[in-house]
Structure formats: C-alpha cells, structure tokens
C-alpha atoms as a PDB file:
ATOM      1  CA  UNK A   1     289.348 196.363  -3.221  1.00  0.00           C
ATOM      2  CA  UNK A   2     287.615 192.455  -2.857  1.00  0.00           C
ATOM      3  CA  UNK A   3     284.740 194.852  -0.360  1.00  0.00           C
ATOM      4  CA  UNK A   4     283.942 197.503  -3.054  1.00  0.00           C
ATOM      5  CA  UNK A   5     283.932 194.537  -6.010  1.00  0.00           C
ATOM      6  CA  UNK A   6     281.488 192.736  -3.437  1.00  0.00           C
ATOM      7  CA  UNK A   7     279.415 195.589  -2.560  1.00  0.00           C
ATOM      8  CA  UNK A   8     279.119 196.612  -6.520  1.00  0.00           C
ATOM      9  CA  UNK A   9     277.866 192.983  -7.534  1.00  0.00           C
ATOM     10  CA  UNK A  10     275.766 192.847  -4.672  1.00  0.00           C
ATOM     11  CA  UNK A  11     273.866 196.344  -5.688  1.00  0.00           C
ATOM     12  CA  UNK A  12     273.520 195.273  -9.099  1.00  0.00           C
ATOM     13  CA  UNK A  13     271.910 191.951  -7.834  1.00  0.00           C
ATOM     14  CA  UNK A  14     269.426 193.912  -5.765  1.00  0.00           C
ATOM     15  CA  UNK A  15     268.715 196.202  -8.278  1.00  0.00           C
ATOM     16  CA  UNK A  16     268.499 193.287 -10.694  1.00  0.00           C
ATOM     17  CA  UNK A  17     265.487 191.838  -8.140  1.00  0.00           C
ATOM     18  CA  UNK A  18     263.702 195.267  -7.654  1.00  0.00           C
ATOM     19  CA  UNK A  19     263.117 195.405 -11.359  1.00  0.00           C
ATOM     20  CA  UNK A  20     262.186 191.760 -11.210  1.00  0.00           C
ATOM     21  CA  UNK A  21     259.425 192.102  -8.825  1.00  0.00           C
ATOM     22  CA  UNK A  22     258.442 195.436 -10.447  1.00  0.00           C
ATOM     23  CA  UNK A  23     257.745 193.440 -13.230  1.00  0.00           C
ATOM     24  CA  UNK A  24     256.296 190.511 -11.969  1.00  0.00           C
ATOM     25  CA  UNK A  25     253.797 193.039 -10.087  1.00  0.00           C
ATOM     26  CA  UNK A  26     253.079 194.907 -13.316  1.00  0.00           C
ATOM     27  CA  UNK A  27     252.033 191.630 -15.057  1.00  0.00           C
ATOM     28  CA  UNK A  28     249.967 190.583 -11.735  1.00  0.00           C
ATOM     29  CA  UNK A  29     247.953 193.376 -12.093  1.00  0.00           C
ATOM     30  CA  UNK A  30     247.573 193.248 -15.722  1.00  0.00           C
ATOM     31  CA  UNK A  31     246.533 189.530 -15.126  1.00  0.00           C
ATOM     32  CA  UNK A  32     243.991 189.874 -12.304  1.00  0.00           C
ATOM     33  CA  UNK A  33     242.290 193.289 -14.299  1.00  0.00           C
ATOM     34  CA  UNK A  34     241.653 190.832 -17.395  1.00  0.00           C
ATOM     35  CA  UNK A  35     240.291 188.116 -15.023  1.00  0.00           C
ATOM     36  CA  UNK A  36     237.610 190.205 -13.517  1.00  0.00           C
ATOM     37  CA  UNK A  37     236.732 191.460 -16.806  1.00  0.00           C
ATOM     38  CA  UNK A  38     236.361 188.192 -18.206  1.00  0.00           C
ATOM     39  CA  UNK A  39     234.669 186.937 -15.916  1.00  0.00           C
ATOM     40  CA  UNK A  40     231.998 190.146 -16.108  1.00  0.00           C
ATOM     41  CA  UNK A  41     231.468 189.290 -19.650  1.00  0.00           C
ATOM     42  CA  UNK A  42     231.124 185.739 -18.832  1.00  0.00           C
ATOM     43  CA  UNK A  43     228.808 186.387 -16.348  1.00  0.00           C
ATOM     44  CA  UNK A  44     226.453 188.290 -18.643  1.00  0.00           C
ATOM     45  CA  UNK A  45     226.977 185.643 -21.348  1.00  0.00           C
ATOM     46  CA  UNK A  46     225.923 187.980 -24.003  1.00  0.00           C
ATOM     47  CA  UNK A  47     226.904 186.575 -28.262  1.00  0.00           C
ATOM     48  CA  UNK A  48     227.808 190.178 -28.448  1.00  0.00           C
ATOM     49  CA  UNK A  49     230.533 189.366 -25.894  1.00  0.00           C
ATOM     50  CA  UNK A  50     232.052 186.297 -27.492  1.00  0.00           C
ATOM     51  CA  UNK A  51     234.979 188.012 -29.621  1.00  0.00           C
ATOM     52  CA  UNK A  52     235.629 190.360 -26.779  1.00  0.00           C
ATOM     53  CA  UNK A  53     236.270 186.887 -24.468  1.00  0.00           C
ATOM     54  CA  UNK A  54     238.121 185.157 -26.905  1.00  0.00           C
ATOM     55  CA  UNK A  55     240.510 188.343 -26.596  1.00  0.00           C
ATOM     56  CA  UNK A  56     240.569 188.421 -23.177  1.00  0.00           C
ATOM     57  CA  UNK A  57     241.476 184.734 -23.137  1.00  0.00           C
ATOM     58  CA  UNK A  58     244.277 185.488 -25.470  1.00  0.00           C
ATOM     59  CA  UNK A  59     245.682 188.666 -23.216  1.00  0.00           C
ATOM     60  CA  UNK A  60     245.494 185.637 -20.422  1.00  0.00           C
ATOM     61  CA  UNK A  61     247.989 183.499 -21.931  1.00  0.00           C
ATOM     62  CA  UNK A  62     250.270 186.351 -23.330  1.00  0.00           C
ATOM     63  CA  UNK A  63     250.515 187.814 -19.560  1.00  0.00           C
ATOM     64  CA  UNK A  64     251.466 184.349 -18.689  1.00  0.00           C
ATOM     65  CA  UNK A  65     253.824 184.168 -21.233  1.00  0.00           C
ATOM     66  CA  UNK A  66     255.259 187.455 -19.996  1.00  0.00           C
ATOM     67  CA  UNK A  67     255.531 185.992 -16.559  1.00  0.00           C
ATOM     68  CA  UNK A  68     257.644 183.333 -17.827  1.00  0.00           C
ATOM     69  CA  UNK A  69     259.872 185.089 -19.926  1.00  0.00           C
ATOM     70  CA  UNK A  70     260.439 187.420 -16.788  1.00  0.00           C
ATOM     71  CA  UNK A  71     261.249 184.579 -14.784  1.00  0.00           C
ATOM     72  CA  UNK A  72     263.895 183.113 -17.404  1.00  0.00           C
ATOM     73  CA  UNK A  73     265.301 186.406 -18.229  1.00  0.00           C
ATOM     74  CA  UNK A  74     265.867 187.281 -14.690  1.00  0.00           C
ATOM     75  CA  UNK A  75     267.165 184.103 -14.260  1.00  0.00           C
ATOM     76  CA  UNK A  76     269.604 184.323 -16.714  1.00  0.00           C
ATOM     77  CA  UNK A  77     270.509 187.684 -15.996  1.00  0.00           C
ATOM     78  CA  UNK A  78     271.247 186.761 -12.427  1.00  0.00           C
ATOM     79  CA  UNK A  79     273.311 183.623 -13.009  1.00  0.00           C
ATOM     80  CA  UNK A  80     276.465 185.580 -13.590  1.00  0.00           C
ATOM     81  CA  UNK A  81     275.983 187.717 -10.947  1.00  0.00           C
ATOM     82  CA  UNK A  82     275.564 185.120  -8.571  1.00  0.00           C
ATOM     83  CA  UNK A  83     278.412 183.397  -9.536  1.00  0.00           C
ATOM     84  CA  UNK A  84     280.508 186.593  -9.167  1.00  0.00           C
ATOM     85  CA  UNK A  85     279.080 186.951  -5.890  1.00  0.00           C
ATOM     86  CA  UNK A  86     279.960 183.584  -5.002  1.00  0.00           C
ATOM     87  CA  UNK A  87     283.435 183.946  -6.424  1.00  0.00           C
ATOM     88  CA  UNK A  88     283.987 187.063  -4.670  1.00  0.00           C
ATOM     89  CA  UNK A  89     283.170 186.261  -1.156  1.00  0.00           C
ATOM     90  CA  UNK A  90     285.901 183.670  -1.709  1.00  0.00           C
ATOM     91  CA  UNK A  91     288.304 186.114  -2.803  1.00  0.00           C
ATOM     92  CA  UNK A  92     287.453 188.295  -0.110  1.00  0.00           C
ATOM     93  CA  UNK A  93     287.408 185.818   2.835  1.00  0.00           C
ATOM     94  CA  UNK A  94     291.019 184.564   1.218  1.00  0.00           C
ATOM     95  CA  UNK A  95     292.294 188.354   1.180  1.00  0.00           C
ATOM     96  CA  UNK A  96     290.920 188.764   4.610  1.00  0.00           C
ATOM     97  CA  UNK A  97     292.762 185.825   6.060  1.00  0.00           C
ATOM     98  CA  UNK A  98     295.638 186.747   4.789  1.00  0.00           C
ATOM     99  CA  UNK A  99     295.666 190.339   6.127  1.00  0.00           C
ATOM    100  CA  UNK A 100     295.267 188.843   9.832  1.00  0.00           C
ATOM    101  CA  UNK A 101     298.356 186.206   9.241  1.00  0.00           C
ATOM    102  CA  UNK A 102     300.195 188.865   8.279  1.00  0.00           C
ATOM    103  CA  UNK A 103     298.922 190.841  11.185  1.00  0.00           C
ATOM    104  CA  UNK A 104     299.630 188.534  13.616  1.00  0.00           C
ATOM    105  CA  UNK A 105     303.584 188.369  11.840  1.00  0.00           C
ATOM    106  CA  UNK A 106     303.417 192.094  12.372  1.00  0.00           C
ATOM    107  CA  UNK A 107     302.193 192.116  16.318  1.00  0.00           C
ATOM    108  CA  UNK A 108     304.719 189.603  17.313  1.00  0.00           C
ATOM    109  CA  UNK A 109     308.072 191.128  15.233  1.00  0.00           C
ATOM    110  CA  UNK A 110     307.185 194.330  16.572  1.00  0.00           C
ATOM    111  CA  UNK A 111     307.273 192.461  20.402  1.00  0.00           C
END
C-alpha cells in the first residue's frame, strides 16, 4: 500500500515537472521570437518603428514575468508533493523493516 502511495506521488511530481518545462519552453520561445524582432526594428531604427519597440519591450518584461510566476507556481505546487514524497519513503522504509523482522520471527519459529 506505502509502494502504490509512493509511486502515485511520484507520477504526479513528474507530471508536475513535464508541464513545468513545457512551460518554461513555451515562454523561451516566445522570449527569444520578440528579441530578434526587436532587435530587427532596432536595427533599422526607423520613427515609424518606435511604438512597435516600445511594445516589444513591454511583451519582454511580461514573458519575464510569466517566467517567474511559473517558477513560483511550480514551486508551490511542488512543495506538498515533495513533502509527501519525503514522508512516504519514511513510511515505506518503516513498513519495509518491519515486514523483514517479522520475517526473520517467521523463518526461525518455523525451524
């Protein structure tokens, strides 16, 4: 019963991750497309260009943003897990003990 508890945390956690980096990878991409095309409008340095860099700036700091709140909600969304996890390899190393004492009882009545 301790295993399948573990092994369902432990799926959740990884799951938990995959999404995470999905994410992260999403807003990467997002981030590095509005850097090169800043940096083409900068590089032509048209006026005509100015209000389209300003919003490109602002995209920059709302991706980082993003990235941040990512990184806070997967922490926070992890921290219980992890705990669990922790809590549960405890329980399971303290049920698995256990089961070999009472093993070893068993092997040496039955002698």
């Amino acid at each position: 019963l301790e295993y399948l508890g573990l092994k369902h945390l432990s799926n959740l956690f990884y799951k938990r991750c995959k999404l995470h980096k999905q994410h992260i990878q999403e807003i990467e991409h997002s981030h590095i497309k509005t850097q090169e095309e800043l940096f083409g409008l900068k590089l032509n340095n048209l006026p005509s260009n100015v209000r389209r860099i300003s919003n490109l700036e602002s995209q920059l700091l709302q991706l980082e943003q993003q990235r941040r709140d990512e990184e806070l909600a997967f922490w926070k969304d992890t921290a219980e897990l992890r705990e669990k996890l922790f809590d549960g390899v405890g329980a399971y190393r303290a049920a698995k003990q256990r089961y070999s004492v009472f093993a070893d009882v068993e092997a040496d009545y039955d002698r």
